[in-house]
PDB file of N, CA and C in Angstrom:
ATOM      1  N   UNK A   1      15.655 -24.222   8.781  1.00  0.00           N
ATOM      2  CA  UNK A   1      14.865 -24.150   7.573  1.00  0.00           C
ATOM      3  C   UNK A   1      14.913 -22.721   7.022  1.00  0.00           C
ATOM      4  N   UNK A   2      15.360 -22.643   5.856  1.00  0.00           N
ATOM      5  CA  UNK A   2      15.396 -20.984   5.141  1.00  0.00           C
ATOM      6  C   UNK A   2      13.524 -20.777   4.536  1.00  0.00           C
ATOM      7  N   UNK A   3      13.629 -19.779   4.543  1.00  0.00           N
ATOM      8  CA  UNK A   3      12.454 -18.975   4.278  1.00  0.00           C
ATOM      9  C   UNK A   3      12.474 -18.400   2.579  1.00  0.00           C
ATOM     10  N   UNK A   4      13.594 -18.932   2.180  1.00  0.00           N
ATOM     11  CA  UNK A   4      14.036 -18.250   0.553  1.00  0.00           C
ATOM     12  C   UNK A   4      14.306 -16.956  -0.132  1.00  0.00           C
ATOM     13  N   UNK A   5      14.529 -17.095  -1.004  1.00  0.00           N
ATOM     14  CA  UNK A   5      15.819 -15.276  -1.093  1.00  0.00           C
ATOM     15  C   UNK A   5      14.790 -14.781  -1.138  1.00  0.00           C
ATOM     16  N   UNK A   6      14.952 -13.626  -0.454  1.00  0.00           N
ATOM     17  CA  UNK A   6      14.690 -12.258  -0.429  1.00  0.00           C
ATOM     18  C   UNK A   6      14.070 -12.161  -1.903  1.00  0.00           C
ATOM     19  N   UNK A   7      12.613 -11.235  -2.015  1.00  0.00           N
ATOM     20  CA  UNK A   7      11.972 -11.022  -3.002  1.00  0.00           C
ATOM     21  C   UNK A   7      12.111  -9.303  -2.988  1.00  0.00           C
ATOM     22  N   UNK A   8      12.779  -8.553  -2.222  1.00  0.00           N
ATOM     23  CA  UNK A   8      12.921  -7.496  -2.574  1.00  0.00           C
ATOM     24  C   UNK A   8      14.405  -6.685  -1.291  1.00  0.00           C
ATOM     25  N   UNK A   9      14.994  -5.784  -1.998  1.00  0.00           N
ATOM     26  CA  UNK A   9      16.092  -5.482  -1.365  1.00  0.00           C
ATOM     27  C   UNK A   9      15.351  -3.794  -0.653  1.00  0.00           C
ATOM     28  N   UNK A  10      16.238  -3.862   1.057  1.00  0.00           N
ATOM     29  CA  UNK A  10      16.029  -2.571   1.419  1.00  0.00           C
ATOM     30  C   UNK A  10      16.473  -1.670   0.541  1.00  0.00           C
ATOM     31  N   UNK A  11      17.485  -1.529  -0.131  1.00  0.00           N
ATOM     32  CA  UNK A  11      18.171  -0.508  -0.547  1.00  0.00           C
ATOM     33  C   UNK A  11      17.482  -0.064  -1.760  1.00  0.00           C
ATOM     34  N   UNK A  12      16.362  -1.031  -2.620  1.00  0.00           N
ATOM     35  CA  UNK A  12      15.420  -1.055  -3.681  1.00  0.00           C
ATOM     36  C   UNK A  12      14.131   0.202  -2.918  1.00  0.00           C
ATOM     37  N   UNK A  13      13.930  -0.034  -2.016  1.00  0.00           N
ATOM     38  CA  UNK A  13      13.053   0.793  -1.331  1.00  0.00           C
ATOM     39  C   UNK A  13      13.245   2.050  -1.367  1.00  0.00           C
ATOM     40  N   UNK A  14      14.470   1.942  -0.262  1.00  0.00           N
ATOM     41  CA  UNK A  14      15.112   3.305   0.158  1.00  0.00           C
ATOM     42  C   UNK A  14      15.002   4.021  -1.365  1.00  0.00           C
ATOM     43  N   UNK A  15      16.009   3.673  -2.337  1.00  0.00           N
ATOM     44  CA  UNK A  15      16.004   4.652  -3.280  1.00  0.00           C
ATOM     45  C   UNK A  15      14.582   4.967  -4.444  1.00  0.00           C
ATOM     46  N   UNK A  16      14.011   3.937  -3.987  1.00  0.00           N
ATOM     47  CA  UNK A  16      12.705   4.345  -4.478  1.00  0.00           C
ATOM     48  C   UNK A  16      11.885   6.093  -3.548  1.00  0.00           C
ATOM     49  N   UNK A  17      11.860   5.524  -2.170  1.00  0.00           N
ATOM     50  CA  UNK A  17      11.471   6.817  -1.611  1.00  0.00           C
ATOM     51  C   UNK A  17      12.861   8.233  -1.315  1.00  0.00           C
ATOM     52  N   UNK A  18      13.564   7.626  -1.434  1.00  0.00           N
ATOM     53  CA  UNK A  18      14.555   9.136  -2.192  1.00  0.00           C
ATOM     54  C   UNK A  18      13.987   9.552  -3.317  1.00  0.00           C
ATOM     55  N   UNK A  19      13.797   8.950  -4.407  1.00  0.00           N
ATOM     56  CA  UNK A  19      14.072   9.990  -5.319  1.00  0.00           C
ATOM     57  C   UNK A  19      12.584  10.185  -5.518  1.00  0.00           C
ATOM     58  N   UNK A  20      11.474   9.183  -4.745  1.00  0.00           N
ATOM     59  CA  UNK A  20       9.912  10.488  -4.990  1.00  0.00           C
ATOM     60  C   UNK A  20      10.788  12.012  -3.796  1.00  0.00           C
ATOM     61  N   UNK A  21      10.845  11.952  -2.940  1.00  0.00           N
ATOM     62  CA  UNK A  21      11.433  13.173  -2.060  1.00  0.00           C
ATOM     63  C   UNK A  21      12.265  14.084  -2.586  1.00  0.00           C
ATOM     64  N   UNK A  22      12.686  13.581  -3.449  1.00  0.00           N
ATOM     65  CA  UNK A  22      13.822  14.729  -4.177  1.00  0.00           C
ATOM     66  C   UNK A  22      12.856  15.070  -5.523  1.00  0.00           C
ATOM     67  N   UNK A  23      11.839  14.549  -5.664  1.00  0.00           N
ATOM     68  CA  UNK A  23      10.764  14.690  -7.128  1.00  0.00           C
ATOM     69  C   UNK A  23      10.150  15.568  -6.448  1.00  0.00           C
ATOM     70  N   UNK A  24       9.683  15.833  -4.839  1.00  0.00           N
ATOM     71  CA  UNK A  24       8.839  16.670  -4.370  1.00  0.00           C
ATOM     72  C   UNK A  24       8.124  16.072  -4.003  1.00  0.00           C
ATOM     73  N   UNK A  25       7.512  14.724  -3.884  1.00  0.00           N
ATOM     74  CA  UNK A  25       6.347  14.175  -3.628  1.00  0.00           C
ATOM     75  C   UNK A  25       6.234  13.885  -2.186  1.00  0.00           C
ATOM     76  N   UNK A  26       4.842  13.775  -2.012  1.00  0.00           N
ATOM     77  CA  UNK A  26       4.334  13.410   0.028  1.00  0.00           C
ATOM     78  C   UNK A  26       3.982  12.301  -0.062  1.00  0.00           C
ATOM     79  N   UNK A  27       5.109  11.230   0.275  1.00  0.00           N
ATOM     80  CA  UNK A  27       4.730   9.794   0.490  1.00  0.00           C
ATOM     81  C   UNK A  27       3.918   9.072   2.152  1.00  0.00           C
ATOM     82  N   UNK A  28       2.793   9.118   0.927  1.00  0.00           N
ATOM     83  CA  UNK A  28       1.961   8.705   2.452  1.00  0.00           C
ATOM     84  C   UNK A  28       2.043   7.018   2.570  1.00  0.00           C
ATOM     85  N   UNK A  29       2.194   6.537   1.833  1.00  0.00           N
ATOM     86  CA  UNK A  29       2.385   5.118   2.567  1.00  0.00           C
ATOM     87  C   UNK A  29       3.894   4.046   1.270  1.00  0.00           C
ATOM     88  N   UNK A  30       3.746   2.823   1.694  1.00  0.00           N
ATOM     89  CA  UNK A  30       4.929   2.067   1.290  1.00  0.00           C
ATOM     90  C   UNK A  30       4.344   0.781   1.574  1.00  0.00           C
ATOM     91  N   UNK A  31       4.299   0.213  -0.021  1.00  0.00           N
ATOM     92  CA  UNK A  31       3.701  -1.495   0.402  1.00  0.00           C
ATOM     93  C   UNK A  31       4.549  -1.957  -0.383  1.00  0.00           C
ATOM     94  N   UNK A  32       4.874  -3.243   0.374  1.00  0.00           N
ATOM     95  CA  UNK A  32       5.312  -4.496  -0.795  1.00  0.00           C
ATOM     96  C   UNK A  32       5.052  -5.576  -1.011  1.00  0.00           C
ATOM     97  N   UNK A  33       4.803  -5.997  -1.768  1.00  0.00           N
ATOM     98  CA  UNK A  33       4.071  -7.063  -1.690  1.00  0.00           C
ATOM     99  C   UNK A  33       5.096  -8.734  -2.077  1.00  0.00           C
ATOM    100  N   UNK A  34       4.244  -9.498  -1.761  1.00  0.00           N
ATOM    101  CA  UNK A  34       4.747 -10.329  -1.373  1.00  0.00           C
ATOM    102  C   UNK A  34       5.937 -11.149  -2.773  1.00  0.00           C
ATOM    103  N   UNK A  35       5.682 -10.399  -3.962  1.00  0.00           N
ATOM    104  CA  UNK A  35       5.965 -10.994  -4.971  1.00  0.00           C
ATOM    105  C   UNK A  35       7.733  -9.645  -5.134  1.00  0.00           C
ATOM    106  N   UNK A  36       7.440  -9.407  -4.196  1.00  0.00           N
ATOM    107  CA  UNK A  36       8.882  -8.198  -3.972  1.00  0.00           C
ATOM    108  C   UNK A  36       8.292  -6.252  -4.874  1.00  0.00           C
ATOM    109  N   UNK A  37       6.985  -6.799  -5.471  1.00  0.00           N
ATOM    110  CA  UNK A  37       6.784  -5.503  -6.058  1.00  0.00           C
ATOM    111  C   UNK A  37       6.596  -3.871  -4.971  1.00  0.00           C
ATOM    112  N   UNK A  38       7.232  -3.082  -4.872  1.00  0.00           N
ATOM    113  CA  UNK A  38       7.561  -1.777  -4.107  1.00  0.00           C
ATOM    114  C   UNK A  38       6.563  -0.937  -4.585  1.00  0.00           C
ATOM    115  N   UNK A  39       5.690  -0.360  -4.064  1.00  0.00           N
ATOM    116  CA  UNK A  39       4.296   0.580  -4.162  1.00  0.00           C
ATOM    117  C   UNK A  39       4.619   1.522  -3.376  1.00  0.00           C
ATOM    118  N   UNK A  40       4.994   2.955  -3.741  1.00  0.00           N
ATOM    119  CA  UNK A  40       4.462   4.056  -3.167  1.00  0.00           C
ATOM    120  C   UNK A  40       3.520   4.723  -3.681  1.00  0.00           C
ATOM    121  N   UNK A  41       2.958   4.825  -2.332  1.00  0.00           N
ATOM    122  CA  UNK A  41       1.141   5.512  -2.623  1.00  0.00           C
ATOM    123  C   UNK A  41       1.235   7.304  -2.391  1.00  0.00           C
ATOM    124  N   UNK A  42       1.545   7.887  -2.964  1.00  0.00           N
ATOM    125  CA  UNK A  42       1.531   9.229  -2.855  1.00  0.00           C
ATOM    126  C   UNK A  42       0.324  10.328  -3.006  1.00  0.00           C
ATOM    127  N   UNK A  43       0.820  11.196  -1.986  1.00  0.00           N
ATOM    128  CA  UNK A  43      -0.348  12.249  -1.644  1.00  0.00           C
ATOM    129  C   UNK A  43      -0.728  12.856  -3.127  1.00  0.00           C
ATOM    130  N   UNK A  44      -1.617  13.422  -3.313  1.00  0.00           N
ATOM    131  CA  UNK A  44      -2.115  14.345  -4.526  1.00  0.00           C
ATOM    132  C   UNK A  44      -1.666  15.781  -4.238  1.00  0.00           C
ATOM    133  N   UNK A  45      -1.603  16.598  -5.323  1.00  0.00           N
ATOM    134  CA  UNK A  45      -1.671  17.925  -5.450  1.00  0.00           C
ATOM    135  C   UNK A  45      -1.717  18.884  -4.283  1.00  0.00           C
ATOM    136  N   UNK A  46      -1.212  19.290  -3.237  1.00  0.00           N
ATOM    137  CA  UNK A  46      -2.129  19.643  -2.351  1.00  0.00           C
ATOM    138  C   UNK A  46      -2.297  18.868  -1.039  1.00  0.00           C
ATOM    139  N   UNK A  47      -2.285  17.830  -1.102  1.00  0.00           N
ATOM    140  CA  UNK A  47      -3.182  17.039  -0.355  1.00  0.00           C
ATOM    141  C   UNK A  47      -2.500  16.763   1.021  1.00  0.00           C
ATOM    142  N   UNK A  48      -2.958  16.585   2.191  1.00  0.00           N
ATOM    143  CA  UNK A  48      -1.797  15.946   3.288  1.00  0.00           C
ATOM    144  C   UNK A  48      -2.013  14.435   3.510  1.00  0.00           C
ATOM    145  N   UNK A  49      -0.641  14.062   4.113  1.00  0.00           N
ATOM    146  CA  UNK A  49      -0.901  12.753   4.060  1.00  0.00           C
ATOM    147  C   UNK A  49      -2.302  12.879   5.345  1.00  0.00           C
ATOM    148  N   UNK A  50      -2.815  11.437   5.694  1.00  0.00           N
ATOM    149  CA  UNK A  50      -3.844  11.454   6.491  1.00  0.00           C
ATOM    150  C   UNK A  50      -4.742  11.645   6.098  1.00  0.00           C
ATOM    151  N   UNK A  51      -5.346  12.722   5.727  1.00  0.00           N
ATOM    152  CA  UNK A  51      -6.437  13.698   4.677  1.00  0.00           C
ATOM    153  C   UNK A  51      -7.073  12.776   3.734  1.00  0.00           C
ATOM    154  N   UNK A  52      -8.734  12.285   3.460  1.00  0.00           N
ATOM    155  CA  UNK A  52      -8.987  12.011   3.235  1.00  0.00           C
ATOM    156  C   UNK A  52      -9.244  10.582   2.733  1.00  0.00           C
ATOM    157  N   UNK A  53      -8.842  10.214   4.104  1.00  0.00           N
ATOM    158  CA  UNK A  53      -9.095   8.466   4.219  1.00  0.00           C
ATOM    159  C   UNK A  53     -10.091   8.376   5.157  1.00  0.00           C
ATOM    160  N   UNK A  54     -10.926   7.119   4.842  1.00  0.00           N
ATOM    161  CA  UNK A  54     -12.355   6.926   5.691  1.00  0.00           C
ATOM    162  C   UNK A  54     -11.862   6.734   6.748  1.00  0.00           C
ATOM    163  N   UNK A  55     -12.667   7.009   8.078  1.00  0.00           N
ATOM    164  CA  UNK A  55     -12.742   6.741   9.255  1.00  0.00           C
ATOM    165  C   UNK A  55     -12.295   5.152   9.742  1.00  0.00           C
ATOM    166  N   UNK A  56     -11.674   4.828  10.397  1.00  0.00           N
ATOM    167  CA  UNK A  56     -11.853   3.558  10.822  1.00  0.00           C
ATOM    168  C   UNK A  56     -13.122   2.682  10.922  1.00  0.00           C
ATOM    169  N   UNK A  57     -13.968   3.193  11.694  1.00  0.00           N
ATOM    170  CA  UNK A  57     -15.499   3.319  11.531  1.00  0.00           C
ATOM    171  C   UNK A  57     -16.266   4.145  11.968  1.00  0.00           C
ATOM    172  N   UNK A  58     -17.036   4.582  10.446  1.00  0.00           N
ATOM    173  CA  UNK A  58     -17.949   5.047   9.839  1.00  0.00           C
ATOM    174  C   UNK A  58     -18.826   5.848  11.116  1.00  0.00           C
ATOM    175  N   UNK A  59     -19.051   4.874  11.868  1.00  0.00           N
ATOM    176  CA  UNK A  59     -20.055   5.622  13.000  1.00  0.00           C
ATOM    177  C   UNK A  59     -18.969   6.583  13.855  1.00  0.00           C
ATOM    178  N   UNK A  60     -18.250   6.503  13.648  1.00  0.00           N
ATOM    179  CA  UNK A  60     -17.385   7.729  14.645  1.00  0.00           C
ATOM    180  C   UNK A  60     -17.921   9.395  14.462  1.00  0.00           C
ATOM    181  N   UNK A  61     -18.385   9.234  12.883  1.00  0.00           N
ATOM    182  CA  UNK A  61     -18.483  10.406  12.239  1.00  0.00           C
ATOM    183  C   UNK A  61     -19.858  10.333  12.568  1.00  0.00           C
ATOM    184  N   UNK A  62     -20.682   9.568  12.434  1.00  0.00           N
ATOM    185  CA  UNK A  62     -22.387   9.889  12.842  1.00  0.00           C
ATOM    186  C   UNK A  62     -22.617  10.376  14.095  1.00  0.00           C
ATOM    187  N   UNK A  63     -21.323   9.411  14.658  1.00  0.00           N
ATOM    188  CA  UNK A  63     -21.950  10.382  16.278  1.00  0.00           C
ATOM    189  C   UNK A  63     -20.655  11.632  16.814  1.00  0.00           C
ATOM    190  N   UNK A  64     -20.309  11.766  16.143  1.00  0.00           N
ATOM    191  CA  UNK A  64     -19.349  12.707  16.303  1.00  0.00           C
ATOM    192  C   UNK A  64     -20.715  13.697  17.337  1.00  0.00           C
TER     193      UNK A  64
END
């Protein structure tokens, strides 16, 4: 039983995150979704990846 064509190509990716890297940008993450659409979520100004995403949970930080 096939699973049906491919909704998005590696090589669509790849050169998507080449050329943010050659733009300069800090790609912190890579989604695609199921409809084949390619999302890179990139760092801000400054920013590192990691940096300023909530805790897994919340109480880690209360009882830190």
């Amino acid at each position: 039983m096939s699973k049906g064509p491919a909704t998005f190509r590696q090589r669509d990716v790849s050169a998507a995150i080449k050329a943010a890297k050659a733009a300069g940008c800090t790609i912190v993450r890579v989604e695609v979704g199921k409809d084949g659409r390619v999302v890179l979520v990139l760092a801000t100004h400054g920013e590192k990846p990691g940096l300023g995403e909530k805790p897994a949970n919340e109480w880690d930080e209360v009882l830190k």
